[in-house]
PDB file of N, CA and C in Angstrom:
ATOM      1  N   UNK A   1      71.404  34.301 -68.657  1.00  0.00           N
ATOM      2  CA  UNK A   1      70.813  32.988 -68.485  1.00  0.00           C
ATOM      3  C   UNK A   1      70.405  32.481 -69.868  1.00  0.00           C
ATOM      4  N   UNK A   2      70.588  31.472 -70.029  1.00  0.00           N
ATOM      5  CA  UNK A   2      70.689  30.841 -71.622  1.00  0.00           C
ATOM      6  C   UNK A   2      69.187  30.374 -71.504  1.00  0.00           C
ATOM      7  N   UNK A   3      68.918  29.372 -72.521  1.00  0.00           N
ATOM      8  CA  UNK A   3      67.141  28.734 -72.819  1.00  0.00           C
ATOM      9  C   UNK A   3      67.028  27.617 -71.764  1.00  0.00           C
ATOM     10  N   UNK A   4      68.085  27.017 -71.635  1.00  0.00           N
ATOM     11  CA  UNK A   4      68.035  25.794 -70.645  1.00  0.00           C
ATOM     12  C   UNK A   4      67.917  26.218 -69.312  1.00  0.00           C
ATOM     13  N   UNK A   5      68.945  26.928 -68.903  1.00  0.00           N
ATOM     14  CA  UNK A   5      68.467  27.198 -67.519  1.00  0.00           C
ATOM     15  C   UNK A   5      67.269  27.736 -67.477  1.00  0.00           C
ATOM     16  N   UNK A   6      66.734  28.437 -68.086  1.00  0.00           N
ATOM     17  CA  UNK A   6      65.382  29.225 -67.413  1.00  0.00           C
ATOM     18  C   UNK A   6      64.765  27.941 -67.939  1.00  0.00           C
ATOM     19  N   UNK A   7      64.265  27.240 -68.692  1.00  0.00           N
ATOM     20  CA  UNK A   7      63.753  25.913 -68.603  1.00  0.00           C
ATOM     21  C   UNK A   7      63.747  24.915 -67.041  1.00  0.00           C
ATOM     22  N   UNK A   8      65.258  25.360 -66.796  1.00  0.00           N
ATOM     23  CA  UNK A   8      65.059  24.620 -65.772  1.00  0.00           C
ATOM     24  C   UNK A   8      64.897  25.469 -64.329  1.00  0.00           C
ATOM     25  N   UNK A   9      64.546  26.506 -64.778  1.00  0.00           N
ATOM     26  CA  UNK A   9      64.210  27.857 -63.462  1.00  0.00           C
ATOM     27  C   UNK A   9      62.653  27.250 -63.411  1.00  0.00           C
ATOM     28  N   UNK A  10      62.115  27.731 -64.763  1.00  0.00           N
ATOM     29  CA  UNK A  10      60.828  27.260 -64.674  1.00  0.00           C
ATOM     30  C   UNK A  10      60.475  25.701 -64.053  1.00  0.00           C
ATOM     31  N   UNK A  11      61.517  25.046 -64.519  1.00  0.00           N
ATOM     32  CA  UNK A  11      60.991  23.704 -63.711  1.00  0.00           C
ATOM     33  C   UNK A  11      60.909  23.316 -62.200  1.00  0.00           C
ATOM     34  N   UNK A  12      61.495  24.439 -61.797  1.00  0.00           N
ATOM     35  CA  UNK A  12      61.774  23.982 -60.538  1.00  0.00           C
ATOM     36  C   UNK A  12      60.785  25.007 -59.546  1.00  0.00           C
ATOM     37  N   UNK A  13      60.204  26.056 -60.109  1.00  0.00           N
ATOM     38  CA  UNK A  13      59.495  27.188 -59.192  1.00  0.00           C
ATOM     39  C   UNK A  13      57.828  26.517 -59.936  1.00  0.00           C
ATOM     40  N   UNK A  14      57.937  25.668 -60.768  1.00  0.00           N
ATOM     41  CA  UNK A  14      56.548  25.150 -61.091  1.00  0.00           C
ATOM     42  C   UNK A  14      56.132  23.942 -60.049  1.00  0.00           C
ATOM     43  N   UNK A  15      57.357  23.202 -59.770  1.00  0.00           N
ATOM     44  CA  UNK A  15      57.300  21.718 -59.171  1.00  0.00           C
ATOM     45  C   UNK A  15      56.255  20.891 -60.174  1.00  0.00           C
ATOM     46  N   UNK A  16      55.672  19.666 -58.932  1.00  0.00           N
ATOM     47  CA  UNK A  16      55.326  18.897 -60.008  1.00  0.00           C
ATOM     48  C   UNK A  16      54.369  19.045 -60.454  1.00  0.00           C
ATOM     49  N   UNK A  17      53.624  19.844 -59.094  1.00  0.00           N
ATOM     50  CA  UNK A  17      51.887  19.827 -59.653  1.00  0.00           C
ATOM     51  C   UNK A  17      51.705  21.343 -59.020  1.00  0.00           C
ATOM     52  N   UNK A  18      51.704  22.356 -60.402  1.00  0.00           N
ATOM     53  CA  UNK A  18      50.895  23.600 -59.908  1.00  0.00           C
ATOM     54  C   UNK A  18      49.788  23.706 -60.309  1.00  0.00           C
ATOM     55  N   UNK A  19      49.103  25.239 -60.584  1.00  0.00           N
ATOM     56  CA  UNK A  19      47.606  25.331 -60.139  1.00  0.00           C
ATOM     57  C   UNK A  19      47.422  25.813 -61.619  1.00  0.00           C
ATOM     58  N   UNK A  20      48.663  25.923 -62.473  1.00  0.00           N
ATOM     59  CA  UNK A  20      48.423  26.524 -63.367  1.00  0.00           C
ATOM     60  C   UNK A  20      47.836  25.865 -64.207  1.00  0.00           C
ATOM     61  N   UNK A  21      47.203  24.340 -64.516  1.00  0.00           N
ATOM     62  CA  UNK A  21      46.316  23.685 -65.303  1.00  0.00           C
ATOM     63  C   UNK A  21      46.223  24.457 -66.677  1.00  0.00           C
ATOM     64  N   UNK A  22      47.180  24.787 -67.570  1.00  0.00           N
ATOM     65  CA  UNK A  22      47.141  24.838 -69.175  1.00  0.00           C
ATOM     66  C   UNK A  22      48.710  25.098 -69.362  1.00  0.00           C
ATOM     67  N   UNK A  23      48.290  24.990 -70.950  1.00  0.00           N
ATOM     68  CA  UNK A  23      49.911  25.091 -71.722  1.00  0.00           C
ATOM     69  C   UNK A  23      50.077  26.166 -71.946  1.00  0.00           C
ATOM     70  N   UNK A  24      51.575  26.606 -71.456  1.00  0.00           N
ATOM     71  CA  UNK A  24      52.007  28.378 -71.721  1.00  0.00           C
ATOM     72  C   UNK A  24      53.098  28.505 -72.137  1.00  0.00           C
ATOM     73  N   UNK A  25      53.398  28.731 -73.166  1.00  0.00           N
ATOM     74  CA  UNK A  25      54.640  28.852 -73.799  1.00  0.00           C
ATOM     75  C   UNK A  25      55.405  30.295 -73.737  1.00  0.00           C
ATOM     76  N   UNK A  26      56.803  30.138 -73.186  1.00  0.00           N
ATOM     77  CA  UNK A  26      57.662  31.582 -73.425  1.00  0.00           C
ATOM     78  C   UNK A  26      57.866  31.378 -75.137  1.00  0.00           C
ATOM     79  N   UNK A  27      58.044  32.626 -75.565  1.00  0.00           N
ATOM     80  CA  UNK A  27      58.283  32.594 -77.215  1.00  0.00           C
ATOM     81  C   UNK A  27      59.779  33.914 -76.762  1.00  0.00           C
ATOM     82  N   UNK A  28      60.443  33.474 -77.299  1.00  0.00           N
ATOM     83  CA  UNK A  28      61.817  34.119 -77.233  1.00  0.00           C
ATOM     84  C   UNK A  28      62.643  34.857 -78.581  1.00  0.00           C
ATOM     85  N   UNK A  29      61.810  34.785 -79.591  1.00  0.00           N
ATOM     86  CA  UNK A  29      61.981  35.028 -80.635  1.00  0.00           C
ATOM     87  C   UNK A  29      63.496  33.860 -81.289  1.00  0.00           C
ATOM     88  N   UNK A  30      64.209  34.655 -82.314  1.00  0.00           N
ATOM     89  CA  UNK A  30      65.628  33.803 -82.817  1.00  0.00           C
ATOM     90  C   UNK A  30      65.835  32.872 -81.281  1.00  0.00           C
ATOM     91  N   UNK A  31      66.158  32.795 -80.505  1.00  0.00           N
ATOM     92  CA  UNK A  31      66.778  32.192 -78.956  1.00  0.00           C
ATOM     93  C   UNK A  31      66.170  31.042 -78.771  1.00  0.00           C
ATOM     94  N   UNK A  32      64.265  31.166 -79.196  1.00  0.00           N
ATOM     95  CA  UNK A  32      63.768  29.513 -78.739  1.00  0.00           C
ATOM     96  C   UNK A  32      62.592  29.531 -78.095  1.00  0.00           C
ATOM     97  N   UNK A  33      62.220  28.567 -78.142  1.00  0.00           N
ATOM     98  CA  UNK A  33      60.609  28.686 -76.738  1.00  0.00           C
ATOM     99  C   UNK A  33      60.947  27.635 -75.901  1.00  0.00           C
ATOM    100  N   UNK A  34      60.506  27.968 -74.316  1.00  0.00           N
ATOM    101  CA  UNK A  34      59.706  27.132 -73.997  1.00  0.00           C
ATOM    102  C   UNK A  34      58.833  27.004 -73.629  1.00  0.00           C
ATOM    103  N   UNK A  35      58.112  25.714 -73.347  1.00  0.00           N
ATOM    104  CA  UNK A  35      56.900  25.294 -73.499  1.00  0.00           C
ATOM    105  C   UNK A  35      56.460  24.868 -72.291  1.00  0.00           C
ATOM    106  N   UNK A  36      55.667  25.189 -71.546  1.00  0.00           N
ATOM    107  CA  UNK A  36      55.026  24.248 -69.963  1.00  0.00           C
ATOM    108  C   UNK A  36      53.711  23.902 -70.352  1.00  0.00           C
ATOM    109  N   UNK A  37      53.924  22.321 -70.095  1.00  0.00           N
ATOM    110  CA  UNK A  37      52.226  21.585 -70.647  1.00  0.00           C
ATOM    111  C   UNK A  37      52.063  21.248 -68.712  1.00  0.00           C
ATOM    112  N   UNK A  38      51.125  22.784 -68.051  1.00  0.00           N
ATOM    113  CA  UNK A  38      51.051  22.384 -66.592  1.00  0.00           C
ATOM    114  C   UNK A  38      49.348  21.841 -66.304  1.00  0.00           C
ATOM    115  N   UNK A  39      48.954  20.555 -67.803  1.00  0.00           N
ATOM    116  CA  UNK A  39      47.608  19.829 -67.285  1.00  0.00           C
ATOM    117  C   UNK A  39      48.305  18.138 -67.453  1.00  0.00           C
ATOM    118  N   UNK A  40      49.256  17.902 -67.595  1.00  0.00           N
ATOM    119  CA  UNK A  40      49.757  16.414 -67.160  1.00  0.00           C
ATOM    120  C   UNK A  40      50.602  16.366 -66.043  1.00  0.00           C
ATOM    121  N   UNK A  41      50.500  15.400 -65.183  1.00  0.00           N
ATOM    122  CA  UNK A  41      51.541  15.639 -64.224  1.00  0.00           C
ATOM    123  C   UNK A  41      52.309  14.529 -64.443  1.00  0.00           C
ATOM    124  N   UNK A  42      53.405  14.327 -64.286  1.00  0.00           N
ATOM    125  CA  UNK A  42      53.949  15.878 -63.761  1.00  0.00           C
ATOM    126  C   UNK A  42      54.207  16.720 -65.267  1.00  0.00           C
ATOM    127  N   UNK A  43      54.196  17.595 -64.472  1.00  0.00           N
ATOM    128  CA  UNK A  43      54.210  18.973 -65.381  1.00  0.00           C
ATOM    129  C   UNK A  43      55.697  18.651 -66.598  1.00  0.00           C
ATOM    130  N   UNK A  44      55.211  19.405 -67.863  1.00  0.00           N
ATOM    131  CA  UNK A  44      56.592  19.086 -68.555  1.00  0.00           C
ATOM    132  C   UNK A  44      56.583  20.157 -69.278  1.00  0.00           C
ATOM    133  N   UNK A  45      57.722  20.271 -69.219  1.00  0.00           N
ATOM    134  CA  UNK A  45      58.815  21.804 -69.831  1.00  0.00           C
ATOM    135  C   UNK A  45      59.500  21.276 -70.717  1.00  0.00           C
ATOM    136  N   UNK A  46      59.402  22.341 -72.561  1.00  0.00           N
ATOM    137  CA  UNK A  46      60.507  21.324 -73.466  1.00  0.00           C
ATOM    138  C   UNK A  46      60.568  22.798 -74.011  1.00  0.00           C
ATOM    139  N   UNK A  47      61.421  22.467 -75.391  1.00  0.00           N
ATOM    140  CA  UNK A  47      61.315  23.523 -76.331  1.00  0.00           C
ATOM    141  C   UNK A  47      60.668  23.302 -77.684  1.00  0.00           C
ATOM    142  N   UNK A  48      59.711  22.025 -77.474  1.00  0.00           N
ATOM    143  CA  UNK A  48      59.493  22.301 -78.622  1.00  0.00           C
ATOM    144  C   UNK A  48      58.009  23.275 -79.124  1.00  0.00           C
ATOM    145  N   UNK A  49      57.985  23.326 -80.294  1.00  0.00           N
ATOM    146  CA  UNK A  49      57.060  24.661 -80.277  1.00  0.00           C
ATOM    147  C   UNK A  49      55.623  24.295 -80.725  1.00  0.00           C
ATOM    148  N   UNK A  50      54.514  24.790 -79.906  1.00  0.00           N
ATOM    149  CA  UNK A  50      53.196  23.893 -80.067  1.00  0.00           C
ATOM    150  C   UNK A  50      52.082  25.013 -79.975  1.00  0.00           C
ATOM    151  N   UNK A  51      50.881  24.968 -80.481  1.00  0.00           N
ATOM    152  CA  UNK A  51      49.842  25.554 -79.786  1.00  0.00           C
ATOM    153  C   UNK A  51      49.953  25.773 -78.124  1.00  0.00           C
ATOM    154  N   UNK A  52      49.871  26.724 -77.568  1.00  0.00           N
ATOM    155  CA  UNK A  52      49.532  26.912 -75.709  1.00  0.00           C
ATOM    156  C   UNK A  52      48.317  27.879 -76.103  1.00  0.00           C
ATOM    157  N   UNK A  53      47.696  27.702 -74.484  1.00  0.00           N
ATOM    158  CA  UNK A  53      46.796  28.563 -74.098  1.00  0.00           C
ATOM    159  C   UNK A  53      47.280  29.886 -73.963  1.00  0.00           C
ATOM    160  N   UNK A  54      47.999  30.291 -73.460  1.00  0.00           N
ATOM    161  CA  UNK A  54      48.549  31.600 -73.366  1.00  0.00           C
ATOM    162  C   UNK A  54      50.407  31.638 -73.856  1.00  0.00           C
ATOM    163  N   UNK A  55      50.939  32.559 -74.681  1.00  0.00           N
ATOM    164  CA  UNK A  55      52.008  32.706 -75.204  1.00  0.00           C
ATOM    165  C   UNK A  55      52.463  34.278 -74.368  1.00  0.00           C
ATOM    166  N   UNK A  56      53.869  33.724 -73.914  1.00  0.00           N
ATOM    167  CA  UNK A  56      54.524  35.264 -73.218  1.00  0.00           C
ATOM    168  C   UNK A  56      55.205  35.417 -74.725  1.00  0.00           C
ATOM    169  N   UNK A  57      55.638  36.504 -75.448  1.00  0.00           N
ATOM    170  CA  UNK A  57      56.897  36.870 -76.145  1.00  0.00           C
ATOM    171  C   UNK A  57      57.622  38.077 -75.355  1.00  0.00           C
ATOM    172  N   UNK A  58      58.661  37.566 -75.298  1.00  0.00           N
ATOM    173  CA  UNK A  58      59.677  38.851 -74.704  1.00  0.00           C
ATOM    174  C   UNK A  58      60.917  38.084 -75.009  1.00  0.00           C
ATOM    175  N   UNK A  59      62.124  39.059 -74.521  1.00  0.00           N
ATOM    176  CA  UNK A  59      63.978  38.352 -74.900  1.00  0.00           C
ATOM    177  C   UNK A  59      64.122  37.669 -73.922  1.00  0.00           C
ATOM    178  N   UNK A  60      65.015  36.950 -74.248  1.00  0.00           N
ATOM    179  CA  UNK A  60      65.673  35.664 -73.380  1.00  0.00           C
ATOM    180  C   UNK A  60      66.086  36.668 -72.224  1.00  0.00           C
ATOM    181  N   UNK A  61      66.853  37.535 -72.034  1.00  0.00           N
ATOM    182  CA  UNK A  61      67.105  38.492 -71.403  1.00  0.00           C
ATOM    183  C   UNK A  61      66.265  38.698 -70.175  1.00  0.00           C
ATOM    184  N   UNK A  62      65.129  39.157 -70.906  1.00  0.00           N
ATOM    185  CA  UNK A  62      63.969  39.649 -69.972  1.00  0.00           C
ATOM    186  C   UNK A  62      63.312  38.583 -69.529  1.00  0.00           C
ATOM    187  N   UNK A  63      63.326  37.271 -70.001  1.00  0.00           N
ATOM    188  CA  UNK A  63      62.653  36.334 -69.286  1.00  0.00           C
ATOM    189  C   UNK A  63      63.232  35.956 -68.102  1.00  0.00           C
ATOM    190  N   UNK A  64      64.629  36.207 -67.986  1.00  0.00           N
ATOM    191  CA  UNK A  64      65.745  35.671 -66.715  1.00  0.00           C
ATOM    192  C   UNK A  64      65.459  36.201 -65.941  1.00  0.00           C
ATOM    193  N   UNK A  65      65.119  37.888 -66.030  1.00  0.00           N
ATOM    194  CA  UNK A  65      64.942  38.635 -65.563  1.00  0.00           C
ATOM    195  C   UNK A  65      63.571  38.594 -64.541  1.00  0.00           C
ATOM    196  N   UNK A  66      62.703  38.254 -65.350  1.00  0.00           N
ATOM    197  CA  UNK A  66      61.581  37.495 -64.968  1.00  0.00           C
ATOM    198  C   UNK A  66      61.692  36.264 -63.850  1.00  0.00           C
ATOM    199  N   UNK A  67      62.516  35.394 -63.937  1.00  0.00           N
ATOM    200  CA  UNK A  67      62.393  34.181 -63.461  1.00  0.00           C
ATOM    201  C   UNK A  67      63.295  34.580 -62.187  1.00  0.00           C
ATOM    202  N   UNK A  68      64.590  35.547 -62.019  1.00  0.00           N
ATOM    203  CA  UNK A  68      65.248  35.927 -61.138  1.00  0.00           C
ATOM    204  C   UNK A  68      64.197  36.972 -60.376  1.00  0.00           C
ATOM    205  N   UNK A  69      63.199  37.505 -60.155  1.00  0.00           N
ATOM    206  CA  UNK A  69      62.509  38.126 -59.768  1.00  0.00           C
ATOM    207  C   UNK A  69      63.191  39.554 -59.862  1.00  0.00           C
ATOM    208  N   UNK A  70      63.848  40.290 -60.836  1.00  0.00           N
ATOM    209  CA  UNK A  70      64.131  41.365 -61.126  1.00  0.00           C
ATOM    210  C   UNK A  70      63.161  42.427 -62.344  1.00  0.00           C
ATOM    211  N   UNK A  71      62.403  41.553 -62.777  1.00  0.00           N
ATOM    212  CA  UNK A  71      61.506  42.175 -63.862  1.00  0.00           C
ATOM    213  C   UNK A  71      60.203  42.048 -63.093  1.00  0.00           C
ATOM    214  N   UNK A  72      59.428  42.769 -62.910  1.00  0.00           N
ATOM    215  CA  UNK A  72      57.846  42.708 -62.497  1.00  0.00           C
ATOM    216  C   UNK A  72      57.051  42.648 -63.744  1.00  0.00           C
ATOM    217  N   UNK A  73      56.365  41.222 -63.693  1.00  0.00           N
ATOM    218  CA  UNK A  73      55.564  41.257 -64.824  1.00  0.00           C
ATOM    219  C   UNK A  73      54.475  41.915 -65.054  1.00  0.00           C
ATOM    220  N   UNK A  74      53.817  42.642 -64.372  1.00  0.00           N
ATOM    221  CA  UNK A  74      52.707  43.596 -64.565  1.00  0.00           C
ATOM    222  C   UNK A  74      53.662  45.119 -65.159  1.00  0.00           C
ATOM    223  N   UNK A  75      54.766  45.207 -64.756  1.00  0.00           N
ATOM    224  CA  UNK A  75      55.380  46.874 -65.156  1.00  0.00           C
ATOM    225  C   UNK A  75      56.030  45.871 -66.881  1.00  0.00           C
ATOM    226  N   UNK A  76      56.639  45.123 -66.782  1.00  0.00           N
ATOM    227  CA  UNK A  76      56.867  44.250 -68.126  1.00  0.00           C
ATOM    228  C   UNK A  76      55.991  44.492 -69.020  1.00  0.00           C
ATOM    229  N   UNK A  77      54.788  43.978 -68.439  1.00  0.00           N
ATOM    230  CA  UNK A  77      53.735  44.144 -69.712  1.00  0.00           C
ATOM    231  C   UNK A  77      52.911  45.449 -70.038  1.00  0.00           C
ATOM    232  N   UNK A  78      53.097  46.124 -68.961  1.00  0.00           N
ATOM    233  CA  UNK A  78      52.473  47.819 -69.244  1.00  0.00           C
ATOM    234  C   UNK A  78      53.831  48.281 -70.153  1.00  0.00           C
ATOM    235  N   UNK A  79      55.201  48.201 -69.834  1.00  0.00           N
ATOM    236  CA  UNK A  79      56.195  49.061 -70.468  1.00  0.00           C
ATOM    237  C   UNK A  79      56.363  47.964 -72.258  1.00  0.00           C
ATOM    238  N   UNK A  80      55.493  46.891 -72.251  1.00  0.00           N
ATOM    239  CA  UNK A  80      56.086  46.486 -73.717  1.00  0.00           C
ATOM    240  C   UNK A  80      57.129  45.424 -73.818  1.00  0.00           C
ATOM    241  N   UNK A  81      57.952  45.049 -72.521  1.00  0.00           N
ATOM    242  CA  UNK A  81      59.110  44.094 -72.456  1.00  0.00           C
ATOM    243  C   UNK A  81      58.271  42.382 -72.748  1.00  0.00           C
ATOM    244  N   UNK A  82      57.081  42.580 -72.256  1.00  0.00           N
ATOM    245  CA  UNK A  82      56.700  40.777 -72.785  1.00  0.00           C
ATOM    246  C   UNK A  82      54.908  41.172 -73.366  1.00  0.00           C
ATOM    247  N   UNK A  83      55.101  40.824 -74.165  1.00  0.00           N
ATOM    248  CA  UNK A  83      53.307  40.533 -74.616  1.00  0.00           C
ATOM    249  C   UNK A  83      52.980  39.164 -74.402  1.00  0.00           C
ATOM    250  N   UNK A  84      51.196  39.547 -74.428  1.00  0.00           N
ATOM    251  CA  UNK A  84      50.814  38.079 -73.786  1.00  0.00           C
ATOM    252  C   UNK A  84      49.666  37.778 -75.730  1.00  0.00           C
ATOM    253  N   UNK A  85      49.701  36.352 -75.322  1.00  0.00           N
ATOM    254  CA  UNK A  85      48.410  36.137 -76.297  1.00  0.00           C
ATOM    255  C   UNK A  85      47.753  35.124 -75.899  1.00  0.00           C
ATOM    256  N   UNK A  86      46.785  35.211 -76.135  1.00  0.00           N
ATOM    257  CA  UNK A  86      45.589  33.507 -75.752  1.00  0.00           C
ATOM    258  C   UNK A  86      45.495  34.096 -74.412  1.00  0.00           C
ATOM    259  N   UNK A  87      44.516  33.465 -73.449  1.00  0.00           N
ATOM    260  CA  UNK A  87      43.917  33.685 -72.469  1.00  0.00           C
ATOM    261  C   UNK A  87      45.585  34.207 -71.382  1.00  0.00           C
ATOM    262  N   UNK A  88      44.421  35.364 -71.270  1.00  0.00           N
ATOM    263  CA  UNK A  88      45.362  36.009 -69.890  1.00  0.00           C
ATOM    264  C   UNK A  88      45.052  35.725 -68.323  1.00  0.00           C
ATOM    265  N   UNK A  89      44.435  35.234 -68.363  1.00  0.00           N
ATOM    266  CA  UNK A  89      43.926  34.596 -66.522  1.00  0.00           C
ATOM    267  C   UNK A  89      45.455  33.380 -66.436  1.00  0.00           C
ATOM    268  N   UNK A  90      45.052  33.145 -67.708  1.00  0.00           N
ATOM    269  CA  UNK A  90      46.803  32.165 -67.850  1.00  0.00           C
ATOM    270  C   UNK A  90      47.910  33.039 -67.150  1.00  0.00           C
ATOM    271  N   UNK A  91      48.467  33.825 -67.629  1.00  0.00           N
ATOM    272  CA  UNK A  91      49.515  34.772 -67.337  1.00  0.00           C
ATOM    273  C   UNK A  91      48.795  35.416 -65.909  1.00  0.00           C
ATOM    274  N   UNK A  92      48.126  35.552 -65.234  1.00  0.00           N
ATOM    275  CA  UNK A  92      48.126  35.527 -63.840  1.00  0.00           C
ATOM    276  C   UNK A  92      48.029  34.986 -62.954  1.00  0.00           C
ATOM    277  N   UNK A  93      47.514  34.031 -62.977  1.00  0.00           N
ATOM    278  CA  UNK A  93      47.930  32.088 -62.142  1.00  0.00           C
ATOM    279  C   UNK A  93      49.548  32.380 -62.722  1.00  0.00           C
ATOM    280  N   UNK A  94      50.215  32.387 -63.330  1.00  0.00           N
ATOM    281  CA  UNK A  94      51.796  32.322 -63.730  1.00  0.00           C
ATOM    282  C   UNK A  94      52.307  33.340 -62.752  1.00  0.00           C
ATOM    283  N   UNK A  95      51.777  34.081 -62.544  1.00  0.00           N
ATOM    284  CA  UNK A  95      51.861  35.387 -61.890  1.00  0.00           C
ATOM    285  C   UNK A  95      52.460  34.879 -60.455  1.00  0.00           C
ATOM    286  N   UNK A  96      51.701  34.017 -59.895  1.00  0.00           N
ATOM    287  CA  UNK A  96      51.993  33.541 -58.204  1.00  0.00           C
ATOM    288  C   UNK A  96      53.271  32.760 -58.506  1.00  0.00           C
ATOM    289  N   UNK A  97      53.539  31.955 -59.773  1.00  0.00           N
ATOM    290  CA  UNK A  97      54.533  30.892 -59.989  1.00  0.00           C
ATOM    291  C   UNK A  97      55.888  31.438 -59.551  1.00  0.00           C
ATOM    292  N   UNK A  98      55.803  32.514 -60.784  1.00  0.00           N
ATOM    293  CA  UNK A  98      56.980  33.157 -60.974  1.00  0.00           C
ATOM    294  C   UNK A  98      57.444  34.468 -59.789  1.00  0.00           C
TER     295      UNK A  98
END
């Protein structure tokens, strides 16, 4: 899964208005970010790269993986496949999204 589709994975399992109220950016390293600003509605997903409240880094790879529900993000982040930064209550409201 390339940067766009999971952009648009994420856009579509977020809809217009989730609960997740802050900005969380995937960081993908060389591949790209994206970005969910989920306190305007509707919600908007880009790549460009900004301050968020909470930052996932992991591979494009593992984010698909993520978004296809084949990666569990709690075993993800115990085994090292995504780190989190900035508030983590972020990354568990994301938790129900994804």
């Amino acid at each position: 899964m390339d940067l766009q589709a999971c952009a648009a994975k994420i856009r579509e399992k977020l809809g217009q208005d989730s609960s997740l109220n802050a900005v969380l950016k995937f960081d993908c390293g060389s591949d790209g970010v994206i970005v969910v600003d989920a306190i305007v509605r509707p919600h908007l997903v880009d790549h460009v790269d900004r301050d968020a409240d909470c930052t996932v880094s992991l591979s494009l790879s593992d984010l698909g993986k993520l978004l296809n529900g084949e990666l569990n993000p709690v075993m993800g982040f115990m085994s090292g496949q995504l780190k989190l930064a900035g508030d983590m209550s972020i990354a568990m409201r994301l938790q129900k999204v994804v």
